[in-house]
PDB file of N, CA and C in Angstrom:
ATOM      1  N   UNK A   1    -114.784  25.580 -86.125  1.00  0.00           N
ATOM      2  CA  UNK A   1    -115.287  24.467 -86.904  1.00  0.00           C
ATOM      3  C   UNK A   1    -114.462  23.231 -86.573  1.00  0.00           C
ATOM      4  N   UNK A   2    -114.699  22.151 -86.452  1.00  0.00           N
ATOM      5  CA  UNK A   2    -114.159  20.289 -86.107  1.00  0.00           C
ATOM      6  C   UNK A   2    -113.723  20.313 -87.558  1.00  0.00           C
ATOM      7  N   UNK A   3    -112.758  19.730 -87.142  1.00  0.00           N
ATOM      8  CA  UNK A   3    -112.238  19.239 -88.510  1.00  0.00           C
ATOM      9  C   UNK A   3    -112.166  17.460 -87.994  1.00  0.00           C
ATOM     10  N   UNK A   4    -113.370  17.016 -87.513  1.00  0.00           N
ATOM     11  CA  UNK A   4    -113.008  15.775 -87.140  1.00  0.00           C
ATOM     12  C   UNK A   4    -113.094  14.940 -88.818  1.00  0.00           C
ATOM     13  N   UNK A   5    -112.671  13.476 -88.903  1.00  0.00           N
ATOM     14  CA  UNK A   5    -112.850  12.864 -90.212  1.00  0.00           C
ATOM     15  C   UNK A   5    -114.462  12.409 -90.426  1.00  0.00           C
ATOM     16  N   UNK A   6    -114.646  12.795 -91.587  1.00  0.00           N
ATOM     17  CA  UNK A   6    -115.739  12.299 -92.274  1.00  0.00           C
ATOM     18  C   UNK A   6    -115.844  12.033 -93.963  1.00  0.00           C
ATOM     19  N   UNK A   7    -114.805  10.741 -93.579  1.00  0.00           N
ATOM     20  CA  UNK A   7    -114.628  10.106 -95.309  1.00  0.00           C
ATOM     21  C   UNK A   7    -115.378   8.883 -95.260  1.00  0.00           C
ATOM     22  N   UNK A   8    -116.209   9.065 -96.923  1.00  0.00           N
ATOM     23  CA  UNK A   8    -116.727   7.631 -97.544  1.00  0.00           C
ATOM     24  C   UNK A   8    -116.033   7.254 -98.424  1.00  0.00           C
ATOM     25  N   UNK A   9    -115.926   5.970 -98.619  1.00  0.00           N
ATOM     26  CA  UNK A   9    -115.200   5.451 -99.763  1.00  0.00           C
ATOM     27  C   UNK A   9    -116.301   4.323-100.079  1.00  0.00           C
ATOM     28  N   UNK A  10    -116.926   4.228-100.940  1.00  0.00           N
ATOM     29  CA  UNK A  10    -117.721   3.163-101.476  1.00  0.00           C
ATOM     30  C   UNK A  10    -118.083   2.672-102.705  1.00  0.00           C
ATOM     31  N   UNK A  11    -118.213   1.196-103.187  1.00  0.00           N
ATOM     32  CA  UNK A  11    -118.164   0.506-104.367  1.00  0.00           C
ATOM     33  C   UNK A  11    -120.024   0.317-104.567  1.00  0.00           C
ATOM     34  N   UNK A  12    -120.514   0.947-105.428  1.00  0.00           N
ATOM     35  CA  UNK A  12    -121.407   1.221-105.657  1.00  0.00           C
ATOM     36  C   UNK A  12    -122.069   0.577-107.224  1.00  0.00           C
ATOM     37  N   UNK A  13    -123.092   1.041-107.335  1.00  0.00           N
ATOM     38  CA  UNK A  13    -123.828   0.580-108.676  1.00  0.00           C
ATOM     39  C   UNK A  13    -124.872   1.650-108.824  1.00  0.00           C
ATOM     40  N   UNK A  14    -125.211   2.194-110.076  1.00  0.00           N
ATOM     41  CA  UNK A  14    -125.987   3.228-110.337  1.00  0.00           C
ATOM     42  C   UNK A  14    -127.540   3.251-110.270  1.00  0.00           C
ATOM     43  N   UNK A  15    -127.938   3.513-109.604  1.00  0.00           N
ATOM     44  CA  UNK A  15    -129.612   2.880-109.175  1.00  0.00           C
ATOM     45  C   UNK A  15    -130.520   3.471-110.248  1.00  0.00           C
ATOM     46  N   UNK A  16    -130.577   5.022-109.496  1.00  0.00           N
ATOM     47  CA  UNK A  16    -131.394   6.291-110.808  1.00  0.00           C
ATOM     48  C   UNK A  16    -130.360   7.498-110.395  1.00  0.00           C
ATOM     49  N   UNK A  17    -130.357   8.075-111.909  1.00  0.00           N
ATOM     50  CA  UNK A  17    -129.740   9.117-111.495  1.00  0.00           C
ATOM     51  C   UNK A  17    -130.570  10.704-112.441  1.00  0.00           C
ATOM     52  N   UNK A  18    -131.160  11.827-111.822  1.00  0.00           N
ATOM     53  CA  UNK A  18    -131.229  12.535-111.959  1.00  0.00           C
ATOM     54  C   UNK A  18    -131.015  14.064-113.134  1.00  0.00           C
ATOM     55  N   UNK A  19    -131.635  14.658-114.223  1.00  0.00           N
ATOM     56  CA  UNK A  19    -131.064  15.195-115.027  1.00  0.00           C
ATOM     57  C   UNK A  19    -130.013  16.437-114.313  1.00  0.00           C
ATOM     58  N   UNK A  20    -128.598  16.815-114.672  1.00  0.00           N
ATOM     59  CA  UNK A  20    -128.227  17.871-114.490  1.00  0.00           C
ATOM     60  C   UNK A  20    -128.616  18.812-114.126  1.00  0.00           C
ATOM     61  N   UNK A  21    -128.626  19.802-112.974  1.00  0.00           N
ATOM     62  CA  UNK A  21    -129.351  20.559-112.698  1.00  0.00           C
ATOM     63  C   UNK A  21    -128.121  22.356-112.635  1.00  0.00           C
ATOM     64  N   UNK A  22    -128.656  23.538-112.285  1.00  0.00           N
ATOM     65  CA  UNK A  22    -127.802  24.341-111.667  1.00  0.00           C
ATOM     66  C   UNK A  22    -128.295  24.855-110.730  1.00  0.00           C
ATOM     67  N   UNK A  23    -127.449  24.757-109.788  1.00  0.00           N
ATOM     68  CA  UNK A  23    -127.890  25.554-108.657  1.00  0.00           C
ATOM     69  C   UNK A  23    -128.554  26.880-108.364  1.00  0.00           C
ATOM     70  N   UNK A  24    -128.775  27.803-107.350  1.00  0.00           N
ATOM     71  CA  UNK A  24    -129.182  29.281-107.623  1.00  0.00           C
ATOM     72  C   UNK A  24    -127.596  30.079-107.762  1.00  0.00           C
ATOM     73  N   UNK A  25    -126.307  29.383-107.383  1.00  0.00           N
ATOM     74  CA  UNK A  25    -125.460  29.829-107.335  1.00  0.00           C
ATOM     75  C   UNK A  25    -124.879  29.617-108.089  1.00  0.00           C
ATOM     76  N   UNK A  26    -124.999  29.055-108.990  1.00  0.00           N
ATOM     77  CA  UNK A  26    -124.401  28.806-110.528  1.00  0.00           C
ATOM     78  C   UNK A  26    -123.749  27.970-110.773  1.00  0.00           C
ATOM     79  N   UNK A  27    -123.079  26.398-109.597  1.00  0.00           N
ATOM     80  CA  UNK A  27    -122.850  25.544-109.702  1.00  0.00           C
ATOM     81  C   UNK A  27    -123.923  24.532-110.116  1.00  0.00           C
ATOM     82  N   UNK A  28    -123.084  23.190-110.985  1.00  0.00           N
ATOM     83  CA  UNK A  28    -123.970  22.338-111.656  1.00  0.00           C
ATOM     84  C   UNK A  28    -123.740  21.035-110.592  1.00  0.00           C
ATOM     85  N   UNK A  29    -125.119  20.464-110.628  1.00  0.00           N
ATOM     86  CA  UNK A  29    -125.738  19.160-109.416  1.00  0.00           C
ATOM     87  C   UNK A  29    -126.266  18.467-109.642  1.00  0.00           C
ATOM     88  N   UNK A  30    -125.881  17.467-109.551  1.00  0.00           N
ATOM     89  CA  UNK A  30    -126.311  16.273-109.612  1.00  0.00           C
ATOM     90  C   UNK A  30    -126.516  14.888-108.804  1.00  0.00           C
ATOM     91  N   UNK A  31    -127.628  14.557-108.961  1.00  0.00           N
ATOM     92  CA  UNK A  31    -128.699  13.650-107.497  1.00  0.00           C
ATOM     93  C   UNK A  31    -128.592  12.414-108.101  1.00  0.00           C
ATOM     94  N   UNK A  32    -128.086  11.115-107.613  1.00  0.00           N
ATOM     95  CA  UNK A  32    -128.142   9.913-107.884  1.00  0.00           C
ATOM     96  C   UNK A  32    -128.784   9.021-106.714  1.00  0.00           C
ATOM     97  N   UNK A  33    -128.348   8.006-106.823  1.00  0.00           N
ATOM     98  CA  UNK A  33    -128.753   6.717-106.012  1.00  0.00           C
ATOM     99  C   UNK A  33    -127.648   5.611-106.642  1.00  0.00           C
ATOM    100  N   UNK A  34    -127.180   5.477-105.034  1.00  0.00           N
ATOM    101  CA  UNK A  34    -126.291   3.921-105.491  1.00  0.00           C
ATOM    102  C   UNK A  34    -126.829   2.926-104.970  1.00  0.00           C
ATOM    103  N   UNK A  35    -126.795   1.807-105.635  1.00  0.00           N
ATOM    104  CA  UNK A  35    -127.068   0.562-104.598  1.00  0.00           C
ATOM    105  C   UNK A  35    -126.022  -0.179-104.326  1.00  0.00           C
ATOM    106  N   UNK A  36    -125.409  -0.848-102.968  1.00  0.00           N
ATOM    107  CA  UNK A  36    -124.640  -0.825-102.792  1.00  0.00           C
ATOM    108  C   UNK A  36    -124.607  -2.908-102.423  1.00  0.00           C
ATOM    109  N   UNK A  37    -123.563  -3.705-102.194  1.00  0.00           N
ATOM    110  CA  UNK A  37    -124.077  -5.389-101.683  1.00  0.00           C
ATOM    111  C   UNK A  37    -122.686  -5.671-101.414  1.00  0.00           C
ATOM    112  N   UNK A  38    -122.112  -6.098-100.236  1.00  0.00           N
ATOM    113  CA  UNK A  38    -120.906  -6.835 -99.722  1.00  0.00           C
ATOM    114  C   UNK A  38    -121.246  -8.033 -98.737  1.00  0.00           C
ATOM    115  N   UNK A  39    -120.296  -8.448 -98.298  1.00  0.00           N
ATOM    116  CA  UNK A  39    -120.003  -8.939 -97.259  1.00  0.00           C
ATOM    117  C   UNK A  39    -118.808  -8.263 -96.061  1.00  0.00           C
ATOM    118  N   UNK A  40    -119.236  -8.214 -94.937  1.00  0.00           N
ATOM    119  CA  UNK A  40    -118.372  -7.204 -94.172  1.00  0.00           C
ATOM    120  C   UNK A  40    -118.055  -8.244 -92.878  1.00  0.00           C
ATOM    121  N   UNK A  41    -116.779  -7.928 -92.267  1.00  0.00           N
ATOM    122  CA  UNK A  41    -116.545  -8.527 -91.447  1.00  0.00           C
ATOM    123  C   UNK A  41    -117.339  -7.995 -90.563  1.00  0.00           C
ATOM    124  N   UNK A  42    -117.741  -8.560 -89.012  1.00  0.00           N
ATOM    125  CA  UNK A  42    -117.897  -7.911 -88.046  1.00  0.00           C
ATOM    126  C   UNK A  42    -118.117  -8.676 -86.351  1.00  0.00           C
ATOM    127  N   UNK A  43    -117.257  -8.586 -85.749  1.00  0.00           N
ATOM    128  CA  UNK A  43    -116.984  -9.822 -84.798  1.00  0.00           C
ATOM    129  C   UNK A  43    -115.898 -11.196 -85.334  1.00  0.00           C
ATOM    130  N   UNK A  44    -116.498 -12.126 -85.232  1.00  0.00           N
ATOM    131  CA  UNK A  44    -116.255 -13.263 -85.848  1.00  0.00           C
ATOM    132  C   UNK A  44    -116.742 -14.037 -87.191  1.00  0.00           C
ATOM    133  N   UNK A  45    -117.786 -13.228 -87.379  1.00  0.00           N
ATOM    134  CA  UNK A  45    -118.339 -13.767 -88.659  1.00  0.00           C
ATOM    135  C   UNK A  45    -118.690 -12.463 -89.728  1.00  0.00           C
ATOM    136  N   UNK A  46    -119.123 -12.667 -90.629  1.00  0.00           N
ATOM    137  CA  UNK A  46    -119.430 -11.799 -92.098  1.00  0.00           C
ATOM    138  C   UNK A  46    -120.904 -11.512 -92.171  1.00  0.00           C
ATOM    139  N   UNK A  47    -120.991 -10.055 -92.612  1.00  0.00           N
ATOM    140  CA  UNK A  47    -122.828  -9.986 -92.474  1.00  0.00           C
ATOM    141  C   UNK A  47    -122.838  -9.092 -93.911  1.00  0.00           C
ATOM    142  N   UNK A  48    -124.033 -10.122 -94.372  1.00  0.00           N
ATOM    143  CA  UNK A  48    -124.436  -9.172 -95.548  1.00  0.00           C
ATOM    144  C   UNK A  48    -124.877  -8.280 -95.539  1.00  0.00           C
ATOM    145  N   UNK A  49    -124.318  -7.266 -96.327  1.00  0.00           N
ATOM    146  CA  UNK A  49    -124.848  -5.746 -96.814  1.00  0.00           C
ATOM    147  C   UNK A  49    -125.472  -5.563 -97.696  1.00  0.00           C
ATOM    148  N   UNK A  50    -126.523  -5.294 -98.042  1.00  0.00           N
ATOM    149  CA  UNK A  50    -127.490  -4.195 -98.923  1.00  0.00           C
ATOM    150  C   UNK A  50    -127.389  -2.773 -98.779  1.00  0.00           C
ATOM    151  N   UNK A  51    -127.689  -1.881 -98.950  1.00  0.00           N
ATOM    152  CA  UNK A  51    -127.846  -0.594 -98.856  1.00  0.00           C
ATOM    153  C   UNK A  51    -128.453   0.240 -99.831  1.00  0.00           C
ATOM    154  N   UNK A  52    -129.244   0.847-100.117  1.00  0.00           N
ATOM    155  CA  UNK A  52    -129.485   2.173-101.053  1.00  0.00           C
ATOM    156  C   UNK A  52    -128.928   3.606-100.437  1.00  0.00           C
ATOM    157  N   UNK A  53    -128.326   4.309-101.264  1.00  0.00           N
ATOM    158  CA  UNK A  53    -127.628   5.732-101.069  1.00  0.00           C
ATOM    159  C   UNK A  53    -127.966   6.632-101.692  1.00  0.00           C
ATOM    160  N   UNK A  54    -128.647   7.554-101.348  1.00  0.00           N
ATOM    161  CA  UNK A  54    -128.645   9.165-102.065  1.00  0.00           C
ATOM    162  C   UNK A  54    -127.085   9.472-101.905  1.00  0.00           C
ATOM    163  N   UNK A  55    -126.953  10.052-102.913  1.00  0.00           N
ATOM    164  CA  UNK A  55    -125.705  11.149-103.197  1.00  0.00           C
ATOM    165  C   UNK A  55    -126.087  11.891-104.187  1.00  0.00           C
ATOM    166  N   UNK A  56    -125.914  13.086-104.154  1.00  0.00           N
ATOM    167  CA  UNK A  56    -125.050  14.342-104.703  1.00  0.00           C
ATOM    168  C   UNK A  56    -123.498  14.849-105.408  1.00  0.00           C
ATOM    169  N   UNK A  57    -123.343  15.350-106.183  1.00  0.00           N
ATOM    170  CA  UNK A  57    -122.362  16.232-106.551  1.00  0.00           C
ATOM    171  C   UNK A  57    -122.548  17.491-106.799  1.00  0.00           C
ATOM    172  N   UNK A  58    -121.544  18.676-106.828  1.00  0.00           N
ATOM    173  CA  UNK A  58    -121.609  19.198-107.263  1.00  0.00           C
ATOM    174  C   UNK A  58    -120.662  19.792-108.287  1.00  0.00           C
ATOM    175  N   UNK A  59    -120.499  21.093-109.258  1.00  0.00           N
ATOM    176  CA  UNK A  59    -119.217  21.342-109.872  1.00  0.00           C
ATOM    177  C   UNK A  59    -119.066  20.442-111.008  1.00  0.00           C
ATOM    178  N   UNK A  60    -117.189  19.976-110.770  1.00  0.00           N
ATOM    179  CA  UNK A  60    -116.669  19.872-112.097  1.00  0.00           C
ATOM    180  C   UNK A  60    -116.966  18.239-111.578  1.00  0.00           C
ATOM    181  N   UNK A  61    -117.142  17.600-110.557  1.00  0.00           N
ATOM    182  CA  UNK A  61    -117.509  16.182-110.321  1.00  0.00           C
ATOM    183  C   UNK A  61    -119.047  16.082-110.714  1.00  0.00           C
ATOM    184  N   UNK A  62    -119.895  16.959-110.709  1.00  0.00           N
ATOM    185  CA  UNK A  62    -120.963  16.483-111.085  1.00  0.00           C
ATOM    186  C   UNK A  62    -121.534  16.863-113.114  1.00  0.00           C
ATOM    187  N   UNK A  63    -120.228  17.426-113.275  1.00  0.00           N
ATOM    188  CA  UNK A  63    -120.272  17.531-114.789  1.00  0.00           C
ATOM    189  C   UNK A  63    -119.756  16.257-115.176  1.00  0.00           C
ATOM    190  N   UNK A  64    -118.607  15.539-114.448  1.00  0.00           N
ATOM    191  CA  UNK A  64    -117.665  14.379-114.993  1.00  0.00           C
ATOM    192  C   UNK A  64    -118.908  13.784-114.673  1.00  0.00           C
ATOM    193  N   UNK A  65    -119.826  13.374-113.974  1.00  0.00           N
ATOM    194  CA  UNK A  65    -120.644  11.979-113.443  1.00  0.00           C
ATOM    195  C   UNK A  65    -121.838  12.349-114.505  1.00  0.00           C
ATOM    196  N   UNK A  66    -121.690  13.507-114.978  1.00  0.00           N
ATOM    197  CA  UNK A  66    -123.067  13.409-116.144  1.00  0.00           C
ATOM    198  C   UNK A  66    -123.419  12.425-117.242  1.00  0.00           C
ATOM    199  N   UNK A  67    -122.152  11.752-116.961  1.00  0.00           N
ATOM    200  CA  UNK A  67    -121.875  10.879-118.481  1.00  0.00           C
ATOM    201  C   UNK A  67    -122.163   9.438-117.969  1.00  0.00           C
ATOM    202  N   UNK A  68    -122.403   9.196-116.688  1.00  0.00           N
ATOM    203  CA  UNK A  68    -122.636   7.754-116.035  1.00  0.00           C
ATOM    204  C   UNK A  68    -124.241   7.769-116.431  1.00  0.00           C
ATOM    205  N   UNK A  69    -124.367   6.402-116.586  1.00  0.00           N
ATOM    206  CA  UNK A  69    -125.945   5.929-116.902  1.00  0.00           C
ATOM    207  C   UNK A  69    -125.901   4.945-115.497  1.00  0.00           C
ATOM    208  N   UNK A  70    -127.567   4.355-115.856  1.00  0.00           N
ATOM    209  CA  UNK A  70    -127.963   3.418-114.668  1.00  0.00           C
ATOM    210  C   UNK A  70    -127.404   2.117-114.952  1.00  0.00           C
ATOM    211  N   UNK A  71    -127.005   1.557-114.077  1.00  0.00           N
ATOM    212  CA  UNK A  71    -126.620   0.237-114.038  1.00  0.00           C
ATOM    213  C   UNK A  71    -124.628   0.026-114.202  1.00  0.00           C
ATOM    214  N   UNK A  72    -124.468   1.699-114.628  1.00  0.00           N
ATOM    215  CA  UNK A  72    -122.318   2.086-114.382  1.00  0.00           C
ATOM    216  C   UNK A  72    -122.205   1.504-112.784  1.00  0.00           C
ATOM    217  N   UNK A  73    -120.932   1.030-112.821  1.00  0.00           N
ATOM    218  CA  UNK A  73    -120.365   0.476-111.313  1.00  0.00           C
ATOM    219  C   UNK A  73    -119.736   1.130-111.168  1.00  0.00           C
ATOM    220  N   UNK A  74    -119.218   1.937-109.861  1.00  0.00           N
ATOM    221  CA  UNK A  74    -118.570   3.325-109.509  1.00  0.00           C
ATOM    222  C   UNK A  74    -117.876   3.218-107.879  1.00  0.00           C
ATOM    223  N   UNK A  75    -116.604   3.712-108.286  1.00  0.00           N
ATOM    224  CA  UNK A  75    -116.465   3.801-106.739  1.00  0.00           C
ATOM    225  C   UNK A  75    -116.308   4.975-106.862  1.00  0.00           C
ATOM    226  N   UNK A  76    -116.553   5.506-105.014  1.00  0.00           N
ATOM    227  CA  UNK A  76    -117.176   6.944-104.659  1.00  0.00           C
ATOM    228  C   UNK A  76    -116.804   7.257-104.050  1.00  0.00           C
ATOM    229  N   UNK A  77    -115.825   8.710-103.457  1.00  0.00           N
ATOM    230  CA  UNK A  77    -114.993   8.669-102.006  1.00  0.00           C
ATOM    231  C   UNK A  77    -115.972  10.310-102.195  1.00  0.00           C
ATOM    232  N   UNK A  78    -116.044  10.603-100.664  1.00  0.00           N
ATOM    233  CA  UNK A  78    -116.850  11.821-100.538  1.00  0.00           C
ATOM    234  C   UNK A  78    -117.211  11.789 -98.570  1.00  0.00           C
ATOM    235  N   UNK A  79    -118.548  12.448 -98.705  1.00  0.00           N
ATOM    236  CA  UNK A  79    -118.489  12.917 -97.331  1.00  0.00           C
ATOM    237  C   UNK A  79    -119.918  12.675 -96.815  1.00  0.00           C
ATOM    238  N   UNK A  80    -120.295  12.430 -95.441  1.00  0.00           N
ATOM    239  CA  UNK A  80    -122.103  12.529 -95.470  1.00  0.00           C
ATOM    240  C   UNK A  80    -122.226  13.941 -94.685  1.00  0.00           C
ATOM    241  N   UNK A  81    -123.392  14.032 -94.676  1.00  0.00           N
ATOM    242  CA  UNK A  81    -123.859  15.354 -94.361  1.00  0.00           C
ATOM    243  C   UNK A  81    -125.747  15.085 -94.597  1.00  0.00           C
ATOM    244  N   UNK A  82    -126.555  15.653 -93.513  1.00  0.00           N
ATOM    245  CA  UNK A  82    -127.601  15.575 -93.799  1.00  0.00           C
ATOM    246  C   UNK A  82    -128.191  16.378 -94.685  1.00  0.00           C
ATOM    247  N   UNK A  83    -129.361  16.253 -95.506  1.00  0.00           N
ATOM    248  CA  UNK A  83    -130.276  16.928 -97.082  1.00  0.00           C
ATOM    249  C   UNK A  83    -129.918  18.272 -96.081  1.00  0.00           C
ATOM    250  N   UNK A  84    -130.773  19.030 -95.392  1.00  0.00           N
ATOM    251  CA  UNK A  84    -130.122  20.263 -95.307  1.00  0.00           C
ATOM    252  C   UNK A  84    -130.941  20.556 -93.727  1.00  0.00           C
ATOM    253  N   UNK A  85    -131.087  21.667 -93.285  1.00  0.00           N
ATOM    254  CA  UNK A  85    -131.246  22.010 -91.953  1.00  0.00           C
ATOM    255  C   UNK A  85    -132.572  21.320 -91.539  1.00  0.00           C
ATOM    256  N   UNK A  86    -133.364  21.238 -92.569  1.00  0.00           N
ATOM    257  CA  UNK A  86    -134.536  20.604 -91.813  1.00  0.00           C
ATOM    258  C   UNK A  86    -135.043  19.390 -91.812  1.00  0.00           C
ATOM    259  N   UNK A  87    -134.482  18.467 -92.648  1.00  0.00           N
ATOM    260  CA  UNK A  87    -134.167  16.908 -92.860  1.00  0.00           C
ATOM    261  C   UNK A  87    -132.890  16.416 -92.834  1.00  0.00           C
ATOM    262  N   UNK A  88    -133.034  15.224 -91.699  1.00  0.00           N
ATOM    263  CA  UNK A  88    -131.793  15.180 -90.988  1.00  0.00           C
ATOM    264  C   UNK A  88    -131.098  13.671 -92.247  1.00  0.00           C
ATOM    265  N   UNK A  89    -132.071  13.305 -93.008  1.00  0.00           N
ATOM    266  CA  UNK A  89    -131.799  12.691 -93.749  1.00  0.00           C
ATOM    267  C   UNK A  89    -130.235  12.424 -94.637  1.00  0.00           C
ATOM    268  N   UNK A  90    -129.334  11.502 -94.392  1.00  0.00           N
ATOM    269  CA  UNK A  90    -127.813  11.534 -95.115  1.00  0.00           C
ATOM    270  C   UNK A  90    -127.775  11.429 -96.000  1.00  0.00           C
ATOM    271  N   UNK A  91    -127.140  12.257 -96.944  1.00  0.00           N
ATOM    272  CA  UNK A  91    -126.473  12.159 -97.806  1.00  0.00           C
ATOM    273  C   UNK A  91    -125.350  12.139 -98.329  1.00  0.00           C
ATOM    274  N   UNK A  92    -124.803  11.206 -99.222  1.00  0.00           N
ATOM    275  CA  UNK A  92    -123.179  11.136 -99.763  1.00  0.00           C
ATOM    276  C   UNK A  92    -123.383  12.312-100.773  1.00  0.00           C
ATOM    277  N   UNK A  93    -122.124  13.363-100.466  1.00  0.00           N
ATOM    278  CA  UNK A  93    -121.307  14.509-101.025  1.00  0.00           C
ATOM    279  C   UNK A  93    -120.681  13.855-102.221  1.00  0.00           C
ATOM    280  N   UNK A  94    -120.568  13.271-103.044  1.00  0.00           N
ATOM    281  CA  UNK A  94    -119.358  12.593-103.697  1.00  0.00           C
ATOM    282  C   UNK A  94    -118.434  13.821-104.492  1.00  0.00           C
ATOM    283  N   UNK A  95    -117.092  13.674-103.706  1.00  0.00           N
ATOM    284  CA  UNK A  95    -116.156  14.375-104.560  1.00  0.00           C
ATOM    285  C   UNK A  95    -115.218  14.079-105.129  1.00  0.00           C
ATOM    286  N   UNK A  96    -115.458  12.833-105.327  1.00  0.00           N
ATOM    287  CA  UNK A  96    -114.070  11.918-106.552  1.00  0.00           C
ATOM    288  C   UNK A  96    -114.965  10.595-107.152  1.00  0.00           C
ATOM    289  N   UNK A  97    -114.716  10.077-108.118  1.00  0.00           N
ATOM    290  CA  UNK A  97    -115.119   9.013-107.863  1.00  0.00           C
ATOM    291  C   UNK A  97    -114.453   8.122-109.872  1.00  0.00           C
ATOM    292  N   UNK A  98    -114.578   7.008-110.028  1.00  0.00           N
ATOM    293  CA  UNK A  98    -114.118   6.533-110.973  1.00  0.00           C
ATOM    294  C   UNK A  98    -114.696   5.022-111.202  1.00  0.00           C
ATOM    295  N   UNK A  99    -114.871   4.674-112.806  1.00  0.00           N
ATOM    296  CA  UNK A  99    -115.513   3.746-112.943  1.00  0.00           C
ATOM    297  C   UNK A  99    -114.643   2.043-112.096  1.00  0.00           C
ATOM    298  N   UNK A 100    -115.997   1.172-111.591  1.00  0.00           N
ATOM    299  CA  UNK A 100    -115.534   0.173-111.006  1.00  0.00           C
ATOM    300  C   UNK A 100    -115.752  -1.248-112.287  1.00  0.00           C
ATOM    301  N   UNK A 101    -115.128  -2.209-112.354  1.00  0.00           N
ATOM    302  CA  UNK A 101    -115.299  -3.254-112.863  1.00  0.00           C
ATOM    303  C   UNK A 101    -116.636  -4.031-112.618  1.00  0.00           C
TER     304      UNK A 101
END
């Protein structure tokens, strides 16, 4: 297995988020959407960012995020990984995360 790096760290905003779910394996999950807006360097000048994000949790992070509503500001450190073998579609893993100002 690569253990190459694959960290997100991102300042987010709560788009929709999903009721609690459990897995077939008996962990608890939970499906959000962040929306995300900066300015980023790149070259010589700054380019605006938009973004929408699926993420996921699972466990004792997606019990702590049960308590976030829409419109909580959040930063999010976690991992991407595509929905699963047959949609290559990304998704943020989030496995930490804490309220943003």
């Amino acid at each position: 297995m690569n253990a190459a790096t694959n960290t997100v760290v991102l300042e987010g905003v709560v788009a929709t988020r999903d009721v609690i779910r459990v897995t077939p394996g008996g962990l608890a999950a939970l499906n959000l959407t962040l929306t995300h807006q900066s300015q980023q360097a790149e070259g010589n000048s700054f380019v605006a960012v938009e973004a929408e994000i699926n993420a996921v949790a699972f466990g004792e992070v997606a019990e702590a995020l049960n308590n976030v509503k829409v419109a909580d500001a959040l930063t999010v450190k976690g991992f991407l990984s595509q929905k699963n073998r047959y949609n290559s579609m990304l998704i943020l893993h989030i496995t930490q995360f804490k309220y943003s100002n």
